[in-house]
Protein backbone atom coordinates (compact mmCIF):
# COMPACT_ATOMS: atom_id res chain seq x y z
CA UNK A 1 -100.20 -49.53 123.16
CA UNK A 2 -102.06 -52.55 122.60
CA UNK A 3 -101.69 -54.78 120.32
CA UNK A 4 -98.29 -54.46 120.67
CA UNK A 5 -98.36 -54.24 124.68
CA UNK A 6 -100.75 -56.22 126.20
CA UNK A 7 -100.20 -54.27 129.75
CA UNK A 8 -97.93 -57.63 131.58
CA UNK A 9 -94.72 -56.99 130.10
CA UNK A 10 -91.69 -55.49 132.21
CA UNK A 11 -90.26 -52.57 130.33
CA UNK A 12 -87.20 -51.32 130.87
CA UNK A 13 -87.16 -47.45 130.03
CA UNK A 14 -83.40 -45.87 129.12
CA UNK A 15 -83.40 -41.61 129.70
CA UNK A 16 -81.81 -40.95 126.08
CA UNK A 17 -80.96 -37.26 124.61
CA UNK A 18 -83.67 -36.39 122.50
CA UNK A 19 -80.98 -36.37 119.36
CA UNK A 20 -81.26 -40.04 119.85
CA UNK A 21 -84.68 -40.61 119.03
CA UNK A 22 -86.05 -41.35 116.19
CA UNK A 23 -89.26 -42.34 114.19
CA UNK A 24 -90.75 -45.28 115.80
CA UNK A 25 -89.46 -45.49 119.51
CA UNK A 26 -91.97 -45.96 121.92
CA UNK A 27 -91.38 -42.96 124.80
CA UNK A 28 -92.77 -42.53 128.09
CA UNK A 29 -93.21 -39.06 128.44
CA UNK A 30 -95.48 -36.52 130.91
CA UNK A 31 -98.29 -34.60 129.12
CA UNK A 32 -99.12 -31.24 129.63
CA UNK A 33 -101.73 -32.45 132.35
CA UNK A 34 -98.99 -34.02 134.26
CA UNK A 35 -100.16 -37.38 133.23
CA UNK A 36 -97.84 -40.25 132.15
CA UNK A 37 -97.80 -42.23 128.58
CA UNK A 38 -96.22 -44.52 126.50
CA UNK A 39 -96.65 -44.07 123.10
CA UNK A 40 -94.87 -44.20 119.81
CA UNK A 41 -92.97 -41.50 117.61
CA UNK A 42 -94.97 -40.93 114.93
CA UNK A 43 -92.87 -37.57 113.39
CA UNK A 44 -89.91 -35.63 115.01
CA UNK A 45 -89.43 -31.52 114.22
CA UNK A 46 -85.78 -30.20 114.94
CA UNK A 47 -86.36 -26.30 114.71
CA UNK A 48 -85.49 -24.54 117.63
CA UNK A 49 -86.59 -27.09 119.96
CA UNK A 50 -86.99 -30.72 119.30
CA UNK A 51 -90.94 -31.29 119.08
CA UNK A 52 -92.71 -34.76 118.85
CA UNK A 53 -95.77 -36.30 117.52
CA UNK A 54 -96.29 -39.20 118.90
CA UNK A 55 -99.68 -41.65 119.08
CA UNK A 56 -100.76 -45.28 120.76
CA UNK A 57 -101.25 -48.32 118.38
CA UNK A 58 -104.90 -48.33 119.32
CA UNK A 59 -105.98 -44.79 118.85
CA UNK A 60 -107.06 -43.09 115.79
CA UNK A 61 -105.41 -39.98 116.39
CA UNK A 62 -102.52 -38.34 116.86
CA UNK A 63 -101.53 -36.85 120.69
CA UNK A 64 -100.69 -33.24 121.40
CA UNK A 65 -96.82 -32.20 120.54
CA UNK A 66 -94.73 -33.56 123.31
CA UNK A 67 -91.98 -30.95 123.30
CA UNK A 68 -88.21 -32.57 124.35
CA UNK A 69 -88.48 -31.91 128.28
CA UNK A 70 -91.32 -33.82 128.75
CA UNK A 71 -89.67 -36.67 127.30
CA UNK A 72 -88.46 -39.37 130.24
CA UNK A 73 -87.29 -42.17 128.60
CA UNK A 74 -87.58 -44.66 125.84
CA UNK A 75 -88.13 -48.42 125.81
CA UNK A 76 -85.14 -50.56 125.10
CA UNK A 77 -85.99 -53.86 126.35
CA UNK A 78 -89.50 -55.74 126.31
CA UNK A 79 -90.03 -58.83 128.90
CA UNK A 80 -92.88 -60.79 127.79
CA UNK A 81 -93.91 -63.98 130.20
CA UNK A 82 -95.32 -66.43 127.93
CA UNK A 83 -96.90 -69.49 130.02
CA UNK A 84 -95.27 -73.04 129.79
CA UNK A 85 -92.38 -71.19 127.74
CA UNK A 86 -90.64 -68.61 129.68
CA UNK A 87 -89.67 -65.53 129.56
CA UNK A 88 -88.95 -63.42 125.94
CA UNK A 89 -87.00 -60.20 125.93
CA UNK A 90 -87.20 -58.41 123.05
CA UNK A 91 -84.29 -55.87 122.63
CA UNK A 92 -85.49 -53.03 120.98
CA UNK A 93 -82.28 -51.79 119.77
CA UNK A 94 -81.58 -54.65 117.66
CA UNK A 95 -82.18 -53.46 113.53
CA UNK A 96 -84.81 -55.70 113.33
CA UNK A 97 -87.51 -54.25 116.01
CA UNK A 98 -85.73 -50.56 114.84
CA UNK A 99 -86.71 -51.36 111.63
CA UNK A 100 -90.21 -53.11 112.34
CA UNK A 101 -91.51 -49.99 115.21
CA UNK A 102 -90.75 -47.82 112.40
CA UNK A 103 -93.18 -49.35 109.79
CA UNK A 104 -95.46 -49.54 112.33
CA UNK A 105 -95.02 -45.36 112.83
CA UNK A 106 -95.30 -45.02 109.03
CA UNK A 107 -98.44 -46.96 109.28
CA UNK A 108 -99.90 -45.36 112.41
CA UNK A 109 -99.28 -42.16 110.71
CA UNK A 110 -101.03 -42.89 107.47
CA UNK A 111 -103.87 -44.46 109.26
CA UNK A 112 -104.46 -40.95 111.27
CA UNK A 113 -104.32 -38.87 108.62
CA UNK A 114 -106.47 -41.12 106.92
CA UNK A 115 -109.00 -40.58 110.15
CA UNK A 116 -108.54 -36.99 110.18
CA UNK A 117 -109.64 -36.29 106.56
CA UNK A 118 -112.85 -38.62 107.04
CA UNK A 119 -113.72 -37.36 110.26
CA UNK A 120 -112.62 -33.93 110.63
């Protein structure tokens, strides 16, 4: 997830119904190799059964559909020790970082489409 996570931070990770999450949430979720990820929401599909596309910061492309089981939990508060300052917690529930992860998804999602069309 970097550059928004550098890998130091202390996340604390809230199991939410899927009808709570939206466009923009990081998730830590279990793929369909059994391995464990943190990425963001990049688009959300409410058919039959909730169905998400989600991506990491630094990748090009998108990740396989994480359907709503796999789904464990979604980041709510960000630690962050900064040296000679302390520690920062960043609430991501406040409608600032709501409002800034999902810019970052609209982004994230441009910037893959724009990867698939040149590369695909």
């Amino acid at each position: 997830m970097a550059p928004f996570l550098s890998g130091a931070e202390i996340l604390t990770i809230r199991k939410e119904p899927v009808s709570s999450l939206h466009v923009g949430d990081l998730i830590f979720f279990k793929t369909r190799y059994g391995s464990l990820l943190l990425h963001r929401i990049i688009k959300k599909n409410n058919k039959d059964m909730v169905v998400f596309r989600t991506k990491g910061d630094a990748v090009p492309g998108m990740d396989e559909p994480v359907f709503e089981y796999d789904v464990l939990g979604k980041v709510c508060i960000i630690e962050k020790n900064i040296s000679g300052v302390g520690t920062k917690r960043v609430n991501m529930e406040s409608r600032f970082w709501k409002t800034f992860n999902y810019l970052l998804a609209v982004f994230s999602s441009v910037q893959s489409r724009m990867y698939t069309a040149v590369f695909r």
